[in-house]
PDB file of N, CA and C in Angstrom:
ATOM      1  N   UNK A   1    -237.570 -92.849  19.863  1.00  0.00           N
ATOM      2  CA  UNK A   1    -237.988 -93.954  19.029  1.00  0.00           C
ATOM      3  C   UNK A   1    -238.521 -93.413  17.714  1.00  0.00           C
ATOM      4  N   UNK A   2    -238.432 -94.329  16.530  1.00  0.00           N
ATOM      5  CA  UNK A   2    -239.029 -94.055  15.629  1.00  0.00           C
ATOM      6  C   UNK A   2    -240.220 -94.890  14.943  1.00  0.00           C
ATOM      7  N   UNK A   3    -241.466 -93.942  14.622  1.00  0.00           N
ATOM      8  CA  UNK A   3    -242.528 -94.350  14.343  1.00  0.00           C
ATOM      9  C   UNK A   3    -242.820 -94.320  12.712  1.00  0.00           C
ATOM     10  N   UNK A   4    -243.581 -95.662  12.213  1.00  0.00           N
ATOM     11  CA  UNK A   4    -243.841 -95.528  10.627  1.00  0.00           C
ATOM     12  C   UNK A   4    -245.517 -95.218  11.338  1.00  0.00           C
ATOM     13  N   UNK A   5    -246.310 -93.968  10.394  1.00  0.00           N
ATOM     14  CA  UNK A   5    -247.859 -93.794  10.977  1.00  0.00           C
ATOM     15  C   UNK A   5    -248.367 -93.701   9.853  1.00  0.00           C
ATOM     16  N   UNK A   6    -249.655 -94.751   9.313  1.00  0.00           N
ATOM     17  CA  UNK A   6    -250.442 -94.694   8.944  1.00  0.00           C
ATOM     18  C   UNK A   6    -251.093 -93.559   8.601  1.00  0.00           C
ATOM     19  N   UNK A   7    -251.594 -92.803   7.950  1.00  0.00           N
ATOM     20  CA  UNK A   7    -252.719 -91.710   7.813  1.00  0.00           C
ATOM     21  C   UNK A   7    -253.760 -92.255   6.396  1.00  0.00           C
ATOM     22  N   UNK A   8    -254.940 -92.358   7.410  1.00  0.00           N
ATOM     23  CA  UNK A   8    -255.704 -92.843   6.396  1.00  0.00           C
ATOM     24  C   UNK A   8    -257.126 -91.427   6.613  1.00  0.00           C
ATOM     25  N   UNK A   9    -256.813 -90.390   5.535  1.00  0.00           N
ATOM     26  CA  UNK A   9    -258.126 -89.561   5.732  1.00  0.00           C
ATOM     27  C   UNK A   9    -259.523 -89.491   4.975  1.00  0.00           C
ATOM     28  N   UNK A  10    -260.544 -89.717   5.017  1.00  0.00           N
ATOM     29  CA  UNK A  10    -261.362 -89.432   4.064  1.00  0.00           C
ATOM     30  C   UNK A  10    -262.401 -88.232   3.800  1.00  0.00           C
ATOM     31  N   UNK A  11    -262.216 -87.499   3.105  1.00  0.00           N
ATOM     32  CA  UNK A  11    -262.940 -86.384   2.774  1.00  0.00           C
ATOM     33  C   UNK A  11    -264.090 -86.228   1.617  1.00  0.00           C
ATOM     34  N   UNK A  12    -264.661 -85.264   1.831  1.00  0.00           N
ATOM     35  CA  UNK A  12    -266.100 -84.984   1.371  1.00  0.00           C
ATOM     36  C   UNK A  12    -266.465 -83.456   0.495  1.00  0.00           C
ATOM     37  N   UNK A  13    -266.559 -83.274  -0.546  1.00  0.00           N
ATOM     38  CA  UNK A  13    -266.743 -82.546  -0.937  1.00  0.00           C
ATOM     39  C   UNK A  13    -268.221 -81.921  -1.845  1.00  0.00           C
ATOM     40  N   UNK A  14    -268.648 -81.270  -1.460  1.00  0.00           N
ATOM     41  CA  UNK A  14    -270.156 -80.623  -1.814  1.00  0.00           C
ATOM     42  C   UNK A  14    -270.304 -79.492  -2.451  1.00  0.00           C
ATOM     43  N   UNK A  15    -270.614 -78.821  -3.780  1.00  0.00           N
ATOM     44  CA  UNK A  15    -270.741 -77.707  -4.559  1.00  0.00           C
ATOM     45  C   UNK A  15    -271.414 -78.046  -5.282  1.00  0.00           C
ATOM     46  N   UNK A  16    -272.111 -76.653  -6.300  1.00  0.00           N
ATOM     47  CA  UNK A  16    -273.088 -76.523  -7.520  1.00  0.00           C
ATOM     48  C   UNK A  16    -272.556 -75.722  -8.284  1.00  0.00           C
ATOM     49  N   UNK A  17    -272.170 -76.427  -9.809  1.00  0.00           N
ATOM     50  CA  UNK A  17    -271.825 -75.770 -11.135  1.00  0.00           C
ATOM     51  C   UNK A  17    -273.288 -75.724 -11.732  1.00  0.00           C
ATOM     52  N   UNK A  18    -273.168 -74.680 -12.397  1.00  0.00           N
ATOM     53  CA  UNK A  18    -274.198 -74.337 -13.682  1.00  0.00           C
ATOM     54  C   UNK A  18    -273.481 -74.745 -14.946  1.00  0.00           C
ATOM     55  N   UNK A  19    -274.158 -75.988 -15.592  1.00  0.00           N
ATOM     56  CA  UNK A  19    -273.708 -76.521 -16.924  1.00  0.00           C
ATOM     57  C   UNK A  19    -274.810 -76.422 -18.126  1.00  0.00           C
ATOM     58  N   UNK A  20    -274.743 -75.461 -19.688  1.00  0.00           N
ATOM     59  CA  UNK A  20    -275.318 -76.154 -20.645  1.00  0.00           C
ATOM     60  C   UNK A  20    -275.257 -77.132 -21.126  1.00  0.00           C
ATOM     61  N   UNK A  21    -276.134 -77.961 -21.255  1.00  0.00           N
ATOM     62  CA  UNK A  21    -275.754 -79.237 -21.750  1.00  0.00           C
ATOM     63  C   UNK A  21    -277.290 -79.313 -22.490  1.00  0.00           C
ATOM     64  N   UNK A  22    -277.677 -80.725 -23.079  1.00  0.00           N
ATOM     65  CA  UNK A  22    -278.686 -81.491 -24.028  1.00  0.00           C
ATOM     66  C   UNK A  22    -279.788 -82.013 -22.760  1.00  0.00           C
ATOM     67  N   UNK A  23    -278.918 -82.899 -22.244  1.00  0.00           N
ATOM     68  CA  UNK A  23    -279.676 -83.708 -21.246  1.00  0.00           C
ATOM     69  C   UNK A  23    -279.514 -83.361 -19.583  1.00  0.00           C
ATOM     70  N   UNK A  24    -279.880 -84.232 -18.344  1.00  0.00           N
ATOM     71  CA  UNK A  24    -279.163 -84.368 -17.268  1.00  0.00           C
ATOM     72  C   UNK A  24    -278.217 -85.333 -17.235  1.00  0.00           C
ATOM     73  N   UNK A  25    -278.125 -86.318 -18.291  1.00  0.00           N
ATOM     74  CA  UNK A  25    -276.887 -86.983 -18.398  1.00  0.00           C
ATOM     75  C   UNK A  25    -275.972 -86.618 -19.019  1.00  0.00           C
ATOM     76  N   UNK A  26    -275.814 -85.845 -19.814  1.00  0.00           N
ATOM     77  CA  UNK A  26    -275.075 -84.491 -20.795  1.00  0.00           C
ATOM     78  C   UNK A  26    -274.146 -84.228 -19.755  1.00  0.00           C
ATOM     79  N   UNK A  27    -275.155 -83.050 -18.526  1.00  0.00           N
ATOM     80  CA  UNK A  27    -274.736 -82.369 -17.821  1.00  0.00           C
ATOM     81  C   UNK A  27    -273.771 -83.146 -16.779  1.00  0.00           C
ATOM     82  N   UNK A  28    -274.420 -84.118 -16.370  1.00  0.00           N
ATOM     83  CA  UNK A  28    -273.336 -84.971 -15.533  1.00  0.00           C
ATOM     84  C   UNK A  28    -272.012 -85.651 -15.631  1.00  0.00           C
ATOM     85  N   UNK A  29    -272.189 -86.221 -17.267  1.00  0.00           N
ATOM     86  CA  UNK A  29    -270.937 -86.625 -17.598  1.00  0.00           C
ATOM     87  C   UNK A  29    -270.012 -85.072 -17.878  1.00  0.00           C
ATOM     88  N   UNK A  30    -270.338 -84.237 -18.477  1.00  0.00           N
ATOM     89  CA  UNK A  30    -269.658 -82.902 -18.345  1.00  0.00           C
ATOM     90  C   UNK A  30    -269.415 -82.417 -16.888  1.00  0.00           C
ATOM     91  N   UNK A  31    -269.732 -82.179 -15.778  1.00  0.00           N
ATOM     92  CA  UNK A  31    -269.093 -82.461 -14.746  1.00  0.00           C
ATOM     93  C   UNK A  31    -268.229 -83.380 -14.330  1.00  0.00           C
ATOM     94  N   UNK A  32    -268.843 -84.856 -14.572  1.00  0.00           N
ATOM     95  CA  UNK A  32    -267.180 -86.071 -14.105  1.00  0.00           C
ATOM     96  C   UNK A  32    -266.056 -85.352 -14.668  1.00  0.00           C
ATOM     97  N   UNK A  33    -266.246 -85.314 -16.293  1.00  0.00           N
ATOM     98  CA  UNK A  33    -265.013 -85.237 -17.310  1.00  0.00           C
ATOM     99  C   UNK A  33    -264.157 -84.102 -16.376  1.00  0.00           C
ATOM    100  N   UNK A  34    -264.734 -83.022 -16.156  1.00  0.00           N
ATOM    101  CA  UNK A  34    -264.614 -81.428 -15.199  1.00  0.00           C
ATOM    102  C   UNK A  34    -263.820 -81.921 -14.633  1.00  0.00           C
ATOM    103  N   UNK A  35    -264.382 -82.917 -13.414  1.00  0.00           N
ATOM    104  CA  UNK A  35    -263.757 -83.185 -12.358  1.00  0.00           C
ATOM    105  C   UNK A  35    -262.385 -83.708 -12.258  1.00  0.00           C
ATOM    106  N   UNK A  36    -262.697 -84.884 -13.437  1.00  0.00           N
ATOM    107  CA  UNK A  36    -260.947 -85.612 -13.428  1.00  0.00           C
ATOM    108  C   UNK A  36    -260.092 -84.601 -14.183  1.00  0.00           C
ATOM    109  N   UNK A  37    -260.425 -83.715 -15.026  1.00  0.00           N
ATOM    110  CA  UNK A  37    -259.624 -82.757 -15.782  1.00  0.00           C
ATOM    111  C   UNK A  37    -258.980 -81.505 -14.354  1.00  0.00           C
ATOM    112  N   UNK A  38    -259.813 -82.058 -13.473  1.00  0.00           N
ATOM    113  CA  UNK A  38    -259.310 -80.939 -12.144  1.00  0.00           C
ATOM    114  C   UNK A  38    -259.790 -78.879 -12.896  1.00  0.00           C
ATOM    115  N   UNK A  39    -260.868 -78.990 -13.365  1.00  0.00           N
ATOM    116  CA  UNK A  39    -261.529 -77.834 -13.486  1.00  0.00           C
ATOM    117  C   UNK A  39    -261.772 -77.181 -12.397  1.00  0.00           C
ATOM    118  N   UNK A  40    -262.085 -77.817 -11.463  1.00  0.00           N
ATOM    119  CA  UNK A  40    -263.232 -77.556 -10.188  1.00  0.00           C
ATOM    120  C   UNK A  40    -262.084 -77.259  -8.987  1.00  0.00           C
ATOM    121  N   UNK A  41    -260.922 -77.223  -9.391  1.00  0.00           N
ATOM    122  CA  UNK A  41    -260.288 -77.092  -8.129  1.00  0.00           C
ATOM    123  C   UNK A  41    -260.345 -76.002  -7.091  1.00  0.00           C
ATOM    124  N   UNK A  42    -260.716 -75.160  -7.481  1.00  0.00           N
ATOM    125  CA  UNK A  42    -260.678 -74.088  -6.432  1.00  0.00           C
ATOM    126  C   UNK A  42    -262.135 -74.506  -5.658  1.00  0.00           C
ATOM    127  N   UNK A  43    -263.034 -74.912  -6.507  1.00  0.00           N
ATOM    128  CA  UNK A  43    -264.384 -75.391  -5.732  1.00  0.00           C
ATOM    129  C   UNK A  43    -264.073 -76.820  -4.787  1.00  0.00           C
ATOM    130  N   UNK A  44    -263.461 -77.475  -5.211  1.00  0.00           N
ATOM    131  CA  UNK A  44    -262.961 -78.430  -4.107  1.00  0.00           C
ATOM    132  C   UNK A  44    -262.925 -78.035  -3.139  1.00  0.00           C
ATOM    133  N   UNK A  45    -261.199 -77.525  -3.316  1.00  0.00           N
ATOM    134  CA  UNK A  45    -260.831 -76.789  -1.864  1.00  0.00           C
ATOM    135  C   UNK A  45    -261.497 -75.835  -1.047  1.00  0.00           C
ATOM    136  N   UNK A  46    -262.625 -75.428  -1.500  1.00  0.00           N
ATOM    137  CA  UNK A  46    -263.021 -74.599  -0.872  1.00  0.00           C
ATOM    138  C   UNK A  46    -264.395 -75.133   0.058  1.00  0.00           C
ATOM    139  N   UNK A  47    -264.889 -76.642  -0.664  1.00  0.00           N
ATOM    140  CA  UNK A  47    -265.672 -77.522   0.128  1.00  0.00           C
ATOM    141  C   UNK A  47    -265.540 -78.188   0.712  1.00  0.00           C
ATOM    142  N   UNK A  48    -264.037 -78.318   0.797  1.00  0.00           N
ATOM    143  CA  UNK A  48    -263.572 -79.707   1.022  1.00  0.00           C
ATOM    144  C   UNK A  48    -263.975 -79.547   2.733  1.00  0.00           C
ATOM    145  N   UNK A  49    -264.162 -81.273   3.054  1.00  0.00           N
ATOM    146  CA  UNK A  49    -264.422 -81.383   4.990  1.00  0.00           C
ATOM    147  C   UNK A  49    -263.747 -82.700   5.148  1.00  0.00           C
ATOM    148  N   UNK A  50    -263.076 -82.622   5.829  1.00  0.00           N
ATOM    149  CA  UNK A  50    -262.611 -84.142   6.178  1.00  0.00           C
ATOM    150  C   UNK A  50    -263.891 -84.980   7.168  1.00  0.00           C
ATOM    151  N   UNK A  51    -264.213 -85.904   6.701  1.00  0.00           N
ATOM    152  CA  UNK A  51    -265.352 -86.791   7.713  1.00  0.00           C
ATOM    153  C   UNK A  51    -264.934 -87.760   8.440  1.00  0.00           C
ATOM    154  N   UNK A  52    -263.741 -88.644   8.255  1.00  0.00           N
ATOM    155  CA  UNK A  52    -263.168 -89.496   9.067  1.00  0.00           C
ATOM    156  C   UNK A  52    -261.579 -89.563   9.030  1.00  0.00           C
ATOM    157  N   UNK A  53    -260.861 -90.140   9.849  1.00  0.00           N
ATOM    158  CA  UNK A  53    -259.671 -90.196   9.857  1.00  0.00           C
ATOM    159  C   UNK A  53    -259.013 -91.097  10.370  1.00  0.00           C
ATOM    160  N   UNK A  54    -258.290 -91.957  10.485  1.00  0.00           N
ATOM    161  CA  UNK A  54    -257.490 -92.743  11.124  1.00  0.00           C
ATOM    162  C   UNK A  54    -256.064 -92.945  11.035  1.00  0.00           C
ATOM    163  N   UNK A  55    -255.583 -92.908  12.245  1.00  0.00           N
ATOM    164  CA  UNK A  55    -254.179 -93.294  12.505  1.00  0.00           C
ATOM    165  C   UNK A  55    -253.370 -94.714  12.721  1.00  0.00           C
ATOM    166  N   UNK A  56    -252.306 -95.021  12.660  1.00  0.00           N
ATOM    167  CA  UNK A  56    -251.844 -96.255  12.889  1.00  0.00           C
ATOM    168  C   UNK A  56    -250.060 -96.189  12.917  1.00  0.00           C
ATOM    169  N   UNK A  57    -249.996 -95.820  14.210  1.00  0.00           N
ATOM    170  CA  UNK A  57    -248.268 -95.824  14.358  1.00  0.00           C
ATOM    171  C   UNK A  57    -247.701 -97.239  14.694  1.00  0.00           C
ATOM    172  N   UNK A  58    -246.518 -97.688  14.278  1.00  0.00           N
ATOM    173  CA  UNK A  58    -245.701 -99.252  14.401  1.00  0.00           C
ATOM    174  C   UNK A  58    -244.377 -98.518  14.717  1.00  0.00           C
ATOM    175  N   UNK A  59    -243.430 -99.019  15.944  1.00  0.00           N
ATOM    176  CA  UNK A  59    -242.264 -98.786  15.828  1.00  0.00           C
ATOM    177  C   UNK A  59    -241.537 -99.543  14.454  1.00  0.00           C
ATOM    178  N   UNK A  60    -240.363 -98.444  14.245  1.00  0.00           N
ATOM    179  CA  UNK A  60    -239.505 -99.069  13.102  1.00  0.00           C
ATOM    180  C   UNK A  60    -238.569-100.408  13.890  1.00  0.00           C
ATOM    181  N   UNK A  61    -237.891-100.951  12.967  1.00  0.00           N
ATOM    182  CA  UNK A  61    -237.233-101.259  13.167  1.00  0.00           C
ATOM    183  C   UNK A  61    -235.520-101.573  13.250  1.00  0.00           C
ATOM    184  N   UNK A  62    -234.872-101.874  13.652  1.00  0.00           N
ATOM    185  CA  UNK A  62    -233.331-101.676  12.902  1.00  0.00           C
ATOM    186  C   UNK A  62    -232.987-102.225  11.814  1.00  0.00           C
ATOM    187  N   UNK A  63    -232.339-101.833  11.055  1.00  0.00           N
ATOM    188  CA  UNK A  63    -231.947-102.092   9.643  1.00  0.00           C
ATOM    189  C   UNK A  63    -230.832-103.038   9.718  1.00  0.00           C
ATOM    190  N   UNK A  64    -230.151-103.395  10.931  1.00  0.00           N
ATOM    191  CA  UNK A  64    -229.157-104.384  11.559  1.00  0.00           C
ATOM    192  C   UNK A  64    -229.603-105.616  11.881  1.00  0.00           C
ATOM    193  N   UNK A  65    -230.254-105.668  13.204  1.00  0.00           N
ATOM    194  CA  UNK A  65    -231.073-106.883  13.542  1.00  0.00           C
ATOM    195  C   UNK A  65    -232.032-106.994  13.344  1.00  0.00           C
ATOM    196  N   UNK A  66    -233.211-106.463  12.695  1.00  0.00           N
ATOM    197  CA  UNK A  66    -234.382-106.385  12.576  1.00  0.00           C
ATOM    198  C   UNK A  66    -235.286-106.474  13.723  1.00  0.00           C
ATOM    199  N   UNK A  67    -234.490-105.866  15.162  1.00  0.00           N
ATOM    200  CA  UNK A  67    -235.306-106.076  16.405  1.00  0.00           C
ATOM    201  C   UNK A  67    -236.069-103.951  15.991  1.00  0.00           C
ATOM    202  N   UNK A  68    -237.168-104.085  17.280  1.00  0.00           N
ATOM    203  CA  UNK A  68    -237.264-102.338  17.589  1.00  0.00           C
ATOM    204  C   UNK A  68    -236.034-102.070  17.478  1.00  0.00           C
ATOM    205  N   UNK A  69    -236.137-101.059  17.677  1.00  0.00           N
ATOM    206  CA  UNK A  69    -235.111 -99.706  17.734  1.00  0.00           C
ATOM    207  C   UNK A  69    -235.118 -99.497  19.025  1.00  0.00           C
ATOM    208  N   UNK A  70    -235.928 -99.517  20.056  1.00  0.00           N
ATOM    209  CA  UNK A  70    -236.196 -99.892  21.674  1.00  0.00           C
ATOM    210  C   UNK A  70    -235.225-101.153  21.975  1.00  0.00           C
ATOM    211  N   UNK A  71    -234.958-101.802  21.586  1.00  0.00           N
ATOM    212  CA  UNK A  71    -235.040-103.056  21.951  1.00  0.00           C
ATOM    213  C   UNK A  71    -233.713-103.609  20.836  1.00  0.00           C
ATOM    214  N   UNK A  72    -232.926-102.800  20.142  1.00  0.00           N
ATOM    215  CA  UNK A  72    -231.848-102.942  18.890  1.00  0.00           C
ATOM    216  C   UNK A  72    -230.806-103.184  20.027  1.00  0.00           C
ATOM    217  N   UNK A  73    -230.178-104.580  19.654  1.00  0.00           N
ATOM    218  CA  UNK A  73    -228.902-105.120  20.477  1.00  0.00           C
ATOM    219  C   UNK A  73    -227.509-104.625  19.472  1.00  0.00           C
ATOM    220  N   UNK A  74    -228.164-103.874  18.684  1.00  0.00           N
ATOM    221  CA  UNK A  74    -226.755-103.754  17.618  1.00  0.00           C
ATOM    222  C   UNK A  74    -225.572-102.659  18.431  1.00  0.00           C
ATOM    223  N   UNK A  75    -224.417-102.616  18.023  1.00  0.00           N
ATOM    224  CA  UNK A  75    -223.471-101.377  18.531  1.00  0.00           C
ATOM    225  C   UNK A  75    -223.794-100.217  18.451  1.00  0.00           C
ATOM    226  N   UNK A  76    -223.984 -98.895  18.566  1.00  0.00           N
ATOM    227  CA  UNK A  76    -224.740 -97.700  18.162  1.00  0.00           C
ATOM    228  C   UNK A  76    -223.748 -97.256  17.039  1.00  0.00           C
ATOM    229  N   UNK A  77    -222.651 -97.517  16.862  1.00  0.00           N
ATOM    230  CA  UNK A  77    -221.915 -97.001  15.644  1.00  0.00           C
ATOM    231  C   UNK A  77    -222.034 -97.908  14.469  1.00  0.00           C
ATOM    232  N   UNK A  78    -222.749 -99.215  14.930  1.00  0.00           N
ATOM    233  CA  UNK A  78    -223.138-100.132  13.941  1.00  0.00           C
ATOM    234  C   UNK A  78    -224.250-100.361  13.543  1.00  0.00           C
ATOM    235  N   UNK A  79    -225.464 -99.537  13.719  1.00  0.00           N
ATOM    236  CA  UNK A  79    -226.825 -99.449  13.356  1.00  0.00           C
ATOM    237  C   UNK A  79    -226.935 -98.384  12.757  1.00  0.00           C
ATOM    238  N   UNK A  80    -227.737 -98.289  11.493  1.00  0.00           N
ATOM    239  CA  UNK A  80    -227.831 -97.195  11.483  1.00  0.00           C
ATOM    240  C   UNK A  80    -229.583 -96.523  11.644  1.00  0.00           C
ATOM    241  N   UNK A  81    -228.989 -95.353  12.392  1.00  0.00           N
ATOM    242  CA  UNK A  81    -230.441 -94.800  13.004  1.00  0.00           C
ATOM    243  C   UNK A  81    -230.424 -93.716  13.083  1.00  0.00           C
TER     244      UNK A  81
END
């Protein structure tokens, strides 16, 4: 059988840069900017933790009758699968 699966992961990431900056809001928006510019990548990956995860498999269905694929009344040379 064939399965369409969901993957829903969410991860967490924790590190400390040393920034000059003016202010602590200086410093922070100079980190976001960091972040979406993907500066920090090796510090990511290297914090990264996954904290939750979830799955969600659905059989497919046939592209013929739109029944399962378990359960497909089509010809086998007439479905395609």
């Amino acid at each position: 059988m064939l399965y369409d699966v969901q993957v829903r992961i969410i991860q967490e990431s924790y590190f400390s840069v040393e920034i000059e900056a003016d202010s602590e809001t200086d410093a922070e928006d100079t980190a976001q900017g960091r972040i979406w510019n993907d500066s920090y990548t090796q510090e990511l990956r290297a914090s990264l933790e996954i904290v939750d995860e979830e799955y969600e498999a659905e059989e497919q269905g046939c592209p013929e009758c739109n029944e399962y694929l378990s359960e497909c009344i089509c010809p086998e040379e007439g479905a395609d699968r």
